[in-house]
N, C-alpha and C. Protein backbone atom coordinates (compact mmCIF):
# COMPACT_ATOMS: atom_id res chain seq x y z
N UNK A 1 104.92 99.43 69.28
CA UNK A 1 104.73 99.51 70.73
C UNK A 1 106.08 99.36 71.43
N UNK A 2 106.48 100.24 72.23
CA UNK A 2 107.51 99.78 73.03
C UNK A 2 107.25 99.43 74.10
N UNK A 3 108.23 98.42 75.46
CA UNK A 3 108.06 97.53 76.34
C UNK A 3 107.77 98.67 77.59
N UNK A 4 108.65 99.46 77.26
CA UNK A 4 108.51 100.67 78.72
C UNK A 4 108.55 101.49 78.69
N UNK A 5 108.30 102.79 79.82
CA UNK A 5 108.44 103.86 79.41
C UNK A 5 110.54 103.89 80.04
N UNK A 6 110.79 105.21 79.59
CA UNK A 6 112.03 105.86 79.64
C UNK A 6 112.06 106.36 81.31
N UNK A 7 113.07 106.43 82.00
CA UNK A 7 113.56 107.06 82.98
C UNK A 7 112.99 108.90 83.61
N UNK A 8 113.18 109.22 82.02
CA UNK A 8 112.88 110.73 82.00
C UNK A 8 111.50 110.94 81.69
N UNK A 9 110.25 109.97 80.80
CA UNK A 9 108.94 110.09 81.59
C UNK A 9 108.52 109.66 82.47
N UNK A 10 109.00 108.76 83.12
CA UNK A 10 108.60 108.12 84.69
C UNK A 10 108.62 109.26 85.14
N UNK A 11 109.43 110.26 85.11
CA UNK A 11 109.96 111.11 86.29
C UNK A 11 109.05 112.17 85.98
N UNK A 12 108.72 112.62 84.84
CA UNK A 12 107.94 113.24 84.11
C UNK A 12 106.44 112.99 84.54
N UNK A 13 106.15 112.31 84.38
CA UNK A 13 104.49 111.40 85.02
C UNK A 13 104.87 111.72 86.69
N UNK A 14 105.84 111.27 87.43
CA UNK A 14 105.86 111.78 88.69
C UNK A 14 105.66 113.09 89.42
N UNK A 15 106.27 113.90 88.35
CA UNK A 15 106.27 115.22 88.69
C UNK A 15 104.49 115.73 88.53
N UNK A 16 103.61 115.55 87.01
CA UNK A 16 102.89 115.67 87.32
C UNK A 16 101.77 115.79 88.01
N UNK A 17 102.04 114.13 88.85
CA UNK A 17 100.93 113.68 89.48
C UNK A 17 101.22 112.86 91.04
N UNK A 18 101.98 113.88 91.86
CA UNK A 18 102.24 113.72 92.76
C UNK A 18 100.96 113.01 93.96
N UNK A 19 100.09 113.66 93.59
CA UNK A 19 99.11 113.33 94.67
C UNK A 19 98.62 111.93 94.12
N UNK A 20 98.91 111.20 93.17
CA UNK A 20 98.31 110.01 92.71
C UNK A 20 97.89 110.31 91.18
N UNK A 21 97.71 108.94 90.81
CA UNK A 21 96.86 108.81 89.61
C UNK A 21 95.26 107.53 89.97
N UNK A 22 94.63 107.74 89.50
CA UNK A 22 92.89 106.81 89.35
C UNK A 22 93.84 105.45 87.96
N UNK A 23 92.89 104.58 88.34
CA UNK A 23 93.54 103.61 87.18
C UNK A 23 93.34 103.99 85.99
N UNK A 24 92.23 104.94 85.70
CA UNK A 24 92.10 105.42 84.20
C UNK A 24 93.43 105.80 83.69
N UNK A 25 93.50 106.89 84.58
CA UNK A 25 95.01 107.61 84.70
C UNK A 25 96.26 107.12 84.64
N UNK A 26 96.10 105.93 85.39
CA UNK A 26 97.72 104.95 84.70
C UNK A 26 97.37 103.95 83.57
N UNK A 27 96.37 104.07 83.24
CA UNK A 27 95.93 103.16 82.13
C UNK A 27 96.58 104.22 80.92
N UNK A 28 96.38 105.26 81.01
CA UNK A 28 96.56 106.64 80.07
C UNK A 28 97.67 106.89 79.76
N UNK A 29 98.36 107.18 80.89
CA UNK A 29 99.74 107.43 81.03
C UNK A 29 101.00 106.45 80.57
N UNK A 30 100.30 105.50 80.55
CA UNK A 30 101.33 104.21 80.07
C UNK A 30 100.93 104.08 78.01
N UNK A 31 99.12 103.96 77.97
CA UNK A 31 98.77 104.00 76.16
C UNK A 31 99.31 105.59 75.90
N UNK A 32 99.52 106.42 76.67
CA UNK A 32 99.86 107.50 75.32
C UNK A 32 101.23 107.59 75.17
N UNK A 33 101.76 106.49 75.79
CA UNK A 33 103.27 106.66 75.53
C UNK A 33 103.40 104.93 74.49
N UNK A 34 102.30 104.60 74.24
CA UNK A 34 102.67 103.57 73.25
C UNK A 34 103.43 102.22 74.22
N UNK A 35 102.94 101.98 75.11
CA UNK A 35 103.16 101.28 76.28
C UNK A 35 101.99 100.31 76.76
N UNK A 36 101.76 98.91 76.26
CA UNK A 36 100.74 98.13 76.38
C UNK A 36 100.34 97.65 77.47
N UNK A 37 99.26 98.46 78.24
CA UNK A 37 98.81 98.45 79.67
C UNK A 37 97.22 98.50 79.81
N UNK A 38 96.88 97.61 80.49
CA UNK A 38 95.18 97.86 80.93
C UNK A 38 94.65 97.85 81.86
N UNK A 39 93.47 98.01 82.43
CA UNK A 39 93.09 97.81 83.80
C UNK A 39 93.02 96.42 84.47
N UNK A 40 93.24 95.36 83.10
CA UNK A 40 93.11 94.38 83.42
C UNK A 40 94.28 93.71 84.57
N UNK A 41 95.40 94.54 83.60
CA UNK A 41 96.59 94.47 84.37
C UNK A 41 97.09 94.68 85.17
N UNK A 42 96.48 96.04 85.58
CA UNK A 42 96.62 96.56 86.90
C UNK A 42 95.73 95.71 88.01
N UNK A 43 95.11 95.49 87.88
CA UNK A 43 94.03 94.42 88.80
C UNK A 43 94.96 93.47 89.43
N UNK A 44 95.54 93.03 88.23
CA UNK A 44 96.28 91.23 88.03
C UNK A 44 97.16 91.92 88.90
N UNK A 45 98.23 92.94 89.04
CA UNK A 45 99.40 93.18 89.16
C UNK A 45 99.13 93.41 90.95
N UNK A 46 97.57 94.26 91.14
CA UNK A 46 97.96 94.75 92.43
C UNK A 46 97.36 93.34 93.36
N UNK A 47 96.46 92.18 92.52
CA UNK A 47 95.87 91.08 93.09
C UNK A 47 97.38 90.21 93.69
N UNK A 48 98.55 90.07 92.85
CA UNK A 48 99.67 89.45 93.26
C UNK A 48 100.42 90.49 94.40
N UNK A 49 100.08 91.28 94.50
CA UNK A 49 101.03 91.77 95.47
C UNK A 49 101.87 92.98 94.79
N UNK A 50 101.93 93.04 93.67
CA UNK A 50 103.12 93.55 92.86
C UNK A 50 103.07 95.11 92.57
N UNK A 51 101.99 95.84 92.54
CA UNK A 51 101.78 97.31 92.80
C UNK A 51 100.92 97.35 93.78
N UNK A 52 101.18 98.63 94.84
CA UNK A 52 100.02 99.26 95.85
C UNK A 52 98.90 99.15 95.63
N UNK A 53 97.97 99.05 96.43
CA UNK A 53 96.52 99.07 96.40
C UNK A 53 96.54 100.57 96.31
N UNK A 54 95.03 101.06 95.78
CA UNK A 54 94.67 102.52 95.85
C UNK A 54 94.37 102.72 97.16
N UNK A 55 93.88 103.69 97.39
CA UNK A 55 93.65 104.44 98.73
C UNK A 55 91.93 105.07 98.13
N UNK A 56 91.01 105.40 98.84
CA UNK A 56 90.21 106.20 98.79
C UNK A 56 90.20 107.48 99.14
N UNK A 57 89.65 108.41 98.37
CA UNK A 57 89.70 109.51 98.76
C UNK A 57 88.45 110.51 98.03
N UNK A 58 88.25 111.55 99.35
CA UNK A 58 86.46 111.82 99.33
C UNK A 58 86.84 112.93 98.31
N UNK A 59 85.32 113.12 97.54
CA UNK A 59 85.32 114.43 96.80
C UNK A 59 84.31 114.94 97.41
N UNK A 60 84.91 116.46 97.11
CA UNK A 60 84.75 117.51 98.20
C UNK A 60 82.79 117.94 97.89
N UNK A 61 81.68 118.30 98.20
CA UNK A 61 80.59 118.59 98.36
C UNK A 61 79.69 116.89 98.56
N UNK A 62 78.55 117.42 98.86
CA UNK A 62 77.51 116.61 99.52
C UNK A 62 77.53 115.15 98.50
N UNK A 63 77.49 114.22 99.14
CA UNK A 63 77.08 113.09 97.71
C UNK A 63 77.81 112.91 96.61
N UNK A 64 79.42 113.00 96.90
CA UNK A 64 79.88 113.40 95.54
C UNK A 64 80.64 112.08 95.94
N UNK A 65 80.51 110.87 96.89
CA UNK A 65 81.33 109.73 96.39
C UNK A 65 82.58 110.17 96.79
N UNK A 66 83.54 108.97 96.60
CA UNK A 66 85.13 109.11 96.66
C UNK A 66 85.78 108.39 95.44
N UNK A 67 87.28 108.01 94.90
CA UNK A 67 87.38 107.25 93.60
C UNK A 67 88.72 106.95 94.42
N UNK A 68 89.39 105.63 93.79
CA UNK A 68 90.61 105.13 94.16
C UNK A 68 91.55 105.96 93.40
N UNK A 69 92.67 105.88 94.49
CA UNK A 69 93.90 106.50 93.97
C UNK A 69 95.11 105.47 94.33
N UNK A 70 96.18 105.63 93.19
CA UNK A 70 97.18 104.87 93.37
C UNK A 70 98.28 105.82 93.40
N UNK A 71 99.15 105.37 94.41
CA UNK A 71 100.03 106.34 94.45
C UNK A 71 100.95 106.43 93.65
N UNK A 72 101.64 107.57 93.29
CA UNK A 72 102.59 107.85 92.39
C UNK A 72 103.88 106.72 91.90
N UNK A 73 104.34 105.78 92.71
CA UNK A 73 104.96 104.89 93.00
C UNK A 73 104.42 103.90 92.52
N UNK A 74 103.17 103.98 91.87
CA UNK A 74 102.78 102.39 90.98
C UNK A 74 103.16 102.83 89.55
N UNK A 75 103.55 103.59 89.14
CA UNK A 75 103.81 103.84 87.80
C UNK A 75 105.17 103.05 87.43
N UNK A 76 106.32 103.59 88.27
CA UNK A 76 107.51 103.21 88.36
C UNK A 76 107.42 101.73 89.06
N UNK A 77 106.93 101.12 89.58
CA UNK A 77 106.58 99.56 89.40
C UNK A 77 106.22 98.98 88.43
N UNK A 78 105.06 99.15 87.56
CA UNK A 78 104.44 99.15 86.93
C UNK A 78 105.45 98.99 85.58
N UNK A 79 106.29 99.92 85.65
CA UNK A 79 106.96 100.31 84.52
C UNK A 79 108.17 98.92 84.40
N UNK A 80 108.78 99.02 85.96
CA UNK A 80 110.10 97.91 86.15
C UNK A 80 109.36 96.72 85.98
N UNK A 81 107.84 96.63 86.53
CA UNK A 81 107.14 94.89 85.74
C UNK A 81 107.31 94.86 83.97
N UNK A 82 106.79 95.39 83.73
CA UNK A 82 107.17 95.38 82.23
C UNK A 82 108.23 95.54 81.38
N UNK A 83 109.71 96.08 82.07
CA UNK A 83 110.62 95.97 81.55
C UNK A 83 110.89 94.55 81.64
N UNK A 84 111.18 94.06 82.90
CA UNK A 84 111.58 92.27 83.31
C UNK A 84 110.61 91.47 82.45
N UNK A 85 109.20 91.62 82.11
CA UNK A 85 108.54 90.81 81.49
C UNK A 85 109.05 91.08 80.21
N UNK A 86 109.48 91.95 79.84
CA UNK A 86 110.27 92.29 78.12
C UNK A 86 111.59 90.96 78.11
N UNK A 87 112.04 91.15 79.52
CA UNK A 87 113.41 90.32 79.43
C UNK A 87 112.75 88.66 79.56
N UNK A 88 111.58 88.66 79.67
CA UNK A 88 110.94 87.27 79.55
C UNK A 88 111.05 86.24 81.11
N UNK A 89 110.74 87.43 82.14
CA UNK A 89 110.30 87.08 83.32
C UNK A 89 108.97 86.75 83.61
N UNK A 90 108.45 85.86 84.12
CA UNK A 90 106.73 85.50 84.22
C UNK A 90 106.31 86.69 85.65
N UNK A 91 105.80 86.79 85.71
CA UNK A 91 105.01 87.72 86.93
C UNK A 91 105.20 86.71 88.44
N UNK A 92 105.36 85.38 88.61
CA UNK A 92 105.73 84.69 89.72
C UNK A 92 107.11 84.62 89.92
N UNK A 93 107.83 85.17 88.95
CA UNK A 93 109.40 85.42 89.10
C UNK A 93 109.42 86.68 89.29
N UNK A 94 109.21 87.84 88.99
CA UNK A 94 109.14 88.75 89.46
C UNK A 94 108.62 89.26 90.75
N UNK A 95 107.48 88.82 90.96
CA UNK A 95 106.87 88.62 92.57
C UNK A 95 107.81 88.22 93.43
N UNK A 96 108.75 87.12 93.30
CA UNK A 96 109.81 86.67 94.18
C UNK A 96 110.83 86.85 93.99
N UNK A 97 111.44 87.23 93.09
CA UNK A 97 112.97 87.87 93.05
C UNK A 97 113.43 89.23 93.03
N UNK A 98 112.16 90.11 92.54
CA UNK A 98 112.63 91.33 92.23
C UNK A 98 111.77 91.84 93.51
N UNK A 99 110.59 92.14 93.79
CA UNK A 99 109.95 93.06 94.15
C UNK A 99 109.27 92.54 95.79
N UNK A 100 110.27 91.37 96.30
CA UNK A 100 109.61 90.15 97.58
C UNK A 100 109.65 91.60 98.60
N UNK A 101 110.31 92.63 98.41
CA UNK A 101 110.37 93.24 99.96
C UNK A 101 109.86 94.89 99.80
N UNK A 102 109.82 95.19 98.42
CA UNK A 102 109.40 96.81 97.63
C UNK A 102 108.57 97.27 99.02
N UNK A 103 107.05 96.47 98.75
CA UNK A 103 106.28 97.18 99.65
C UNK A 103 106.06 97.28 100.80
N UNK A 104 107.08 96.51 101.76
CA UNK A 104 107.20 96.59 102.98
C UNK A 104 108.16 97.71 103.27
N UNK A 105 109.40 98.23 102.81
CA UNK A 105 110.56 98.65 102.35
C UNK A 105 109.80 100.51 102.18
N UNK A 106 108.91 100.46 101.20
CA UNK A 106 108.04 101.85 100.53
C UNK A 106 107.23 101.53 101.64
N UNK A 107 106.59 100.89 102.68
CA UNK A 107 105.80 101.42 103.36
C UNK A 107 106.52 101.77 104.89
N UNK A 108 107.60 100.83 105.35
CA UNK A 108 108.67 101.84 106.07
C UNK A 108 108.75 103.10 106.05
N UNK A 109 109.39 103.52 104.63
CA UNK A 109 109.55 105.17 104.76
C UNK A 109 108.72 106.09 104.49
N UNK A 110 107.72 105.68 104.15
CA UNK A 110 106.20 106.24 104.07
C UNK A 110 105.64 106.50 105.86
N UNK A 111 106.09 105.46 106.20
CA UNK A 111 105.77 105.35 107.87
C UNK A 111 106.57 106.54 108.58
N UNK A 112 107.89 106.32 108.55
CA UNK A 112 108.54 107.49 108.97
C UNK A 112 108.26 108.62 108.83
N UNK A 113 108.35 109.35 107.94
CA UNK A 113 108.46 110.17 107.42
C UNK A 113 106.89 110.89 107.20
N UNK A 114 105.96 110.19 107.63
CA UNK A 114 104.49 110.40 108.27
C UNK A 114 104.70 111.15 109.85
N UNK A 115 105.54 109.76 110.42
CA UNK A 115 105.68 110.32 112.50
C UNK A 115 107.13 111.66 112.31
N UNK A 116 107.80 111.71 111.35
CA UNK A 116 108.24 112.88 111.60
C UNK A 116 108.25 114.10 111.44
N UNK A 117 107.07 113.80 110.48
CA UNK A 117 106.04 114.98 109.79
C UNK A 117 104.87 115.43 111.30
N UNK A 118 104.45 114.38 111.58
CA UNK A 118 103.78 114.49 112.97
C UNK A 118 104.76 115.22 113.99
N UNK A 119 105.94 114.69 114.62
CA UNK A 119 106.31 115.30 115.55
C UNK A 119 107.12 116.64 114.99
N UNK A 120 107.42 117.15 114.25
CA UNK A 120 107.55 118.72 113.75
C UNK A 120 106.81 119.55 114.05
N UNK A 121 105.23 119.28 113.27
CA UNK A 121 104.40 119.98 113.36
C UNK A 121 104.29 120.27 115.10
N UNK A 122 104.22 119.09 115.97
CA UNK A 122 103.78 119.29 117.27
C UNK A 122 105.37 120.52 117.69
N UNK A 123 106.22 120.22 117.43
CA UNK A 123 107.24 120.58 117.80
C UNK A 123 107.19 122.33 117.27
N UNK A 124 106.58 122.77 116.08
CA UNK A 124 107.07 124.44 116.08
C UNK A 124 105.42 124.84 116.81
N UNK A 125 105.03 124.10 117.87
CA UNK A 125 103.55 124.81 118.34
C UNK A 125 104.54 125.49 119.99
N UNK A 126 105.90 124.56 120.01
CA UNK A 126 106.20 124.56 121.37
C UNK A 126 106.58 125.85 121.53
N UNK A 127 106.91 126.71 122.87
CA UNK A 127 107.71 127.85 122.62
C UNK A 127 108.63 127.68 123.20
N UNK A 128 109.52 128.56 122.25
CA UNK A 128 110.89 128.77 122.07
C UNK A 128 111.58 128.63 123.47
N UNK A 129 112.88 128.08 123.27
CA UNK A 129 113.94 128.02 124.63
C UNK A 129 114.39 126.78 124.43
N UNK A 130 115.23 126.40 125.42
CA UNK A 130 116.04 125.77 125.57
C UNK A 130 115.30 124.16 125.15
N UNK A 131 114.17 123.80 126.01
CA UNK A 131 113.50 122.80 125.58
C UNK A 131 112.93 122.51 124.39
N UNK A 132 112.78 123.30 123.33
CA UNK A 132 112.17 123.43 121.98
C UNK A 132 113.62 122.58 121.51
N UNK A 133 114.24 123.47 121.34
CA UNK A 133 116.16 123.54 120.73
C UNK A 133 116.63 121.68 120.97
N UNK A 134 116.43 121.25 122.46
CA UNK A 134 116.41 119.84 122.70
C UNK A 134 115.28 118.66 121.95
N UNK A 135 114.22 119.16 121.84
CA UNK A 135 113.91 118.58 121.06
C UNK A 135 113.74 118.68 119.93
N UNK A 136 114.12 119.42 119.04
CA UNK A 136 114.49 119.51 117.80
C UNK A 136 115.93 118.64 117.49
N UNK A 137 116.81 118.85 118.59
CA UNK A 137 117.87 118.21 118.50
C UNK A 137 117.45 116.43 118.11
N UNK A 138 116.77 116.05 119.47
CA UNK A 138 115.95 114.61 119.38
C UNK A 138 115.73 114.60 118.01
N UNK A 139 114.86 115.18 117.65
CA UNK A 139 113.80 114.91 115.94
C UNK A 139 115.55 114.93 114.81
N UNK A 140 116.03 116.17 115.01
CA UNK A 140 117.56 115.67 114.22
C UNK A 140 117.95 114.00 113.69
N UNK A 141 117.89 113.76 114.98
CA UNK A 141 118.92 112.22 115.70
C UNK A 141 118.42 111.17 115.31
N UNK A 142 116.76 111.22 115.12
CA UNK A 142 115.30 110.29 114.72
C UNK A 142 115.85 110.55 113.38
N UNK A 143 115.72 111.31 112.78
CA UNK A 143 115.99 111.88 111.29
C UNK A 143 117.20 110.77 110.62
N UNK A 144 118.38 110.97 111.36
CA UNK A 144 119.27 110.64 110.90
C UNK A 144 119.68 108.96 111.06
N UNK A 145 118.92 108.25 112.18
CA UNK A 145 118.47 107.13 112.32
C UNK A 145 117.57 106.51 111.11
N UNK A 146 116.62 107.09 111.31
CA UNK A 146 115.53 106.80 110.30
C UNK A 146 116.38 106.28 108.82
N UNK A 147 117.07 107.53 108.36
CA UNK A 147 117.72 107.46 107.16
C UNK A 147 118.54 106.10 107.34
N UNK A 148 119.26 105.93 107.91
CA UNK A 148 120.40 105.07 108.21
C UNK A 148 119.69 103.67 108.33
N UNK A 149 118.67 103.56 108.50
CA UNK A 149 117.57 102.16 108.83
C UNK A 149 117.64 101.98 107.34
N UNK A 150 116.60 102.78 106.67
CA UNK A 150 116.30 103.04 105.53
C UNK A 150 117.07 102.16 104.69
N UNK A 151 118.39 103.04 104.37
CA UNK A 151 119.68 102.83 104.18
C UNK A 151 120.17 101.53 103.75
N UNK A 152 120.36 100.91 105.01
CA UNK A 152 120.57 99.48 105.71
C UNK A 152 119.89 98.82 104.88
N UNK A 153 118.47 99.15 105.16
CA UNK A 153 117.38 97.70 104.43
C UNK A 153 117.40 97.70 102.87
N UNK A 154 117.35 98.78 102.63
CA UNK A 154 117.71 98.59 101.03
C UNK A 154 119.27 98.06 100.22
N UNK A 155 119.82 98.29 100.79
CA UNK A 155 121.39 97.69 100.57
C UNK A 155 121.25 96.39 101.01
N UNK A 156 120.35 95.68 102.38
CA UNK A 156 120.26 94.16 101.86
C UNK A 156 119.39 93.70 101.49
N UNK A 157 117.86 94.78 100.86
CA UNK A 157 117.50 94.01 99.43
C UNK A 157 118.00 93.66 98.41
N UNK A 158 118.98 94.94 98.43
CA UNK A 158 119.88 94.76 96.59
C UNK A 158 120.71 93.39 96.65
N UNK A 159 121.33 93.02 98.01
CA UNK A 159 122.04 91.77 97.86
C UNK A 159 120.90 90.66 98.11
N UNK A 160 119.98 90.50 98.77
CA UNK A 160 119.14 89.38 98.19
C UNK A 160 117.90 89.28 97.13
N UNK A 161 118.11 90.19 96.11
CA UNK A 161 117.54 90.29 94.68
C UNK A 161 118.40 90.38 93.82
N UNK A 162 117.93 89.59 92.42
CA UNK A 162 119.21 89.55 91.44
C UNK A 162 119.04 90.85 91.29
N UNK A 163 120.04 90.98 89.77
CA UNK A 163 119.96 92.74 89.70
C UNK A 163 118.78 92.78 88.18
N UNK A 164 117.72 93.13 88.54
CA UNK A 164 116.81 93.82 87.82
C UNK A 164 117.13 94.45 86.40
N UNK A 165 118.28 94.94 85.87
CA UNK A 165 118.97 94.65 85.03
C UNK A 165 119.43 93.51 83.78
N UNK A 166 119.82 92.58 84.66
CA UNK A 166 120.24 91.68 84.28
C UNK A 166 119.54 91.11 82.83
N UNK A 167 120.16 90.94 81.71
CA UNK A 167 119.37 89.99 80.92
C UNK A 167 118.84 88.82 80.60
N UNK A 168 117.57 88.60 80.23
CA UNK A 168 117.38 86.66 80.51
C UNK A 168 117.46 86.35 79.54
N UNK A 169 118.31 84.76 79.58
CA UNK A 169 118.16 83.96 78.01
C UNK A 169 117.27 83.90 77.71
N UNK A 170 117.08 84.34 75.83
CA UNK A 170 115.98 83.73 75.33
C UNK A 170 115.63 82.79 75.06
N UNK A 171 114.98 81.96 75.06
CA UNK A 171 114.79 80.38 74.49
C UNK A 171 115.15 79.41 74.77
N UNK A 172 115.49 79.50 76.65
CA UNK A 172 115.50 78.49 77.54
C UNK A 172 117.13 77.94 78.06
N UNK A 173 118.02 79.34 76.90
CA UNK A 173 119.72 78.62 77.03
C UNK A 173 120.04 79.16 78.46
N UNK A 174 121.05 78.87 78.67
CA UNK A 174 122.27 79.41 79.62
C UNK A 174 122.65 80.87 79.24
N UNK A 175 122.41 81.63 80.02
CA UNK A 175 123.10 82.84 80.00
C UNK A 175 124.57 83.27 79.78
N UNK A 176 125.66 82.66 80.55
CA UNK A 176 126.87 82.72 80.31
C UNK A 176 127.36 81.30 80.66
N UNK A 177 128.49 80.49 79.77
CA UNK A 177 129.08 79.31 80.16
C UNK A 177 129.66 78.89 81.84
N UNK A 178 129.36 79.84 82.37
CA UNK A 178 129.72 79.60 84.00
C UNK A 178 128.64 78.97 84.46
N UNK A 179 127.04 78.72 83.72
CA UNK A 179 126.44 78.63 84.35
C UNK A 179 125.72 76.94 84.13
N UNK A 180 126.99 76.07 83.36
CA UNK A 180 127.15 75.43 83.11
C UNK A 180 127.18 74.39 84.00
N UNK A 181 128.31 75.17 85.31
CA UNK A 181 129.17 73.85 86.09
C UNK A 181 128.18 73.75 86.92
């Protein structure tokens, strides 16, 4: 069994399944890669805070119910929980050092990028001239704000989270003699 998946199937599983995966589906996606994952886990993981909740969503004819979906973005959580728990992080260290701001952070630019999807659409109904051109300019300026927010907040998550990377002592030592004094 290995601890995680690779970089290049994360991205791989992303590409697939853009619109989401059902928990079967990340239950799947993680055992056929030889990756020890269950629903149990996913429960545990999204009960702490630590992956997205699903979303509902209807299937299409009379009586046909709806099923949860998790968005594409719990995989690659999912995946960085289990690397850190490889490095022998408990799930309450991870909750608070690595992942304290992820989903506020992913639901920011999820937010954006929703209202600027909104004001586009309103924006090519307008007709053409000078006032269209101005506000397109506006939506530009939002654009480039937006990014720059974005930006910002993630550059001071990275400085108030260790680095995710990092390796943990095994067996309770000191990591490096600096960490001595």
């Amino acid at each position: 069994m290995t601890v995680a998946l690779s970089e290049a199937q994360v991205r791989e599983i992303e590409a697939a399944n853009a619109d989401g995966l059902s928990s079967q589906e990340l239950v799947r996606v993680f055992s056929e890669r030889r990756v020890r994952f269950s629903e149990a886990n996913l429960r545990r993981y999204v009960q702490l805070g630590l992956v997205p909740r699903s979303h509902r969503i209807g299937s299409k004819g009379k009586h046909q119910g709806s099923r949860g979906v998790y968005p594409v973005r719990a995989v690659r959580r999912i995946n960085l929980i289990k690397k850190l728990m490889g490095e022998r992080y408990t799930l309450e260290e991870i909750q608070s050092k690595f992942l304290a701001f992820q989903d506020d952070i992913e639901n920011l630019e999820e937010a954006s990028n929703k209202l600027v999807d909104a004001f586009e659409g309103r924006l090519v109904e307008q007709p053409a001239g000078p006032r269209r051109e101005r506000l397109f300019s506006e939506l530009e300026a939002i654009k480039r704000a937006a990014s720059e927010l974005l930006g910002a907040v993630q550059r001071l998550e990275k400085l108030l989270t260790p680095a995710a990377g990092v390796r943990r002592p095994r067996g309770g030592g000191v990591a490096d003699p600096t960490e001595l004094l």
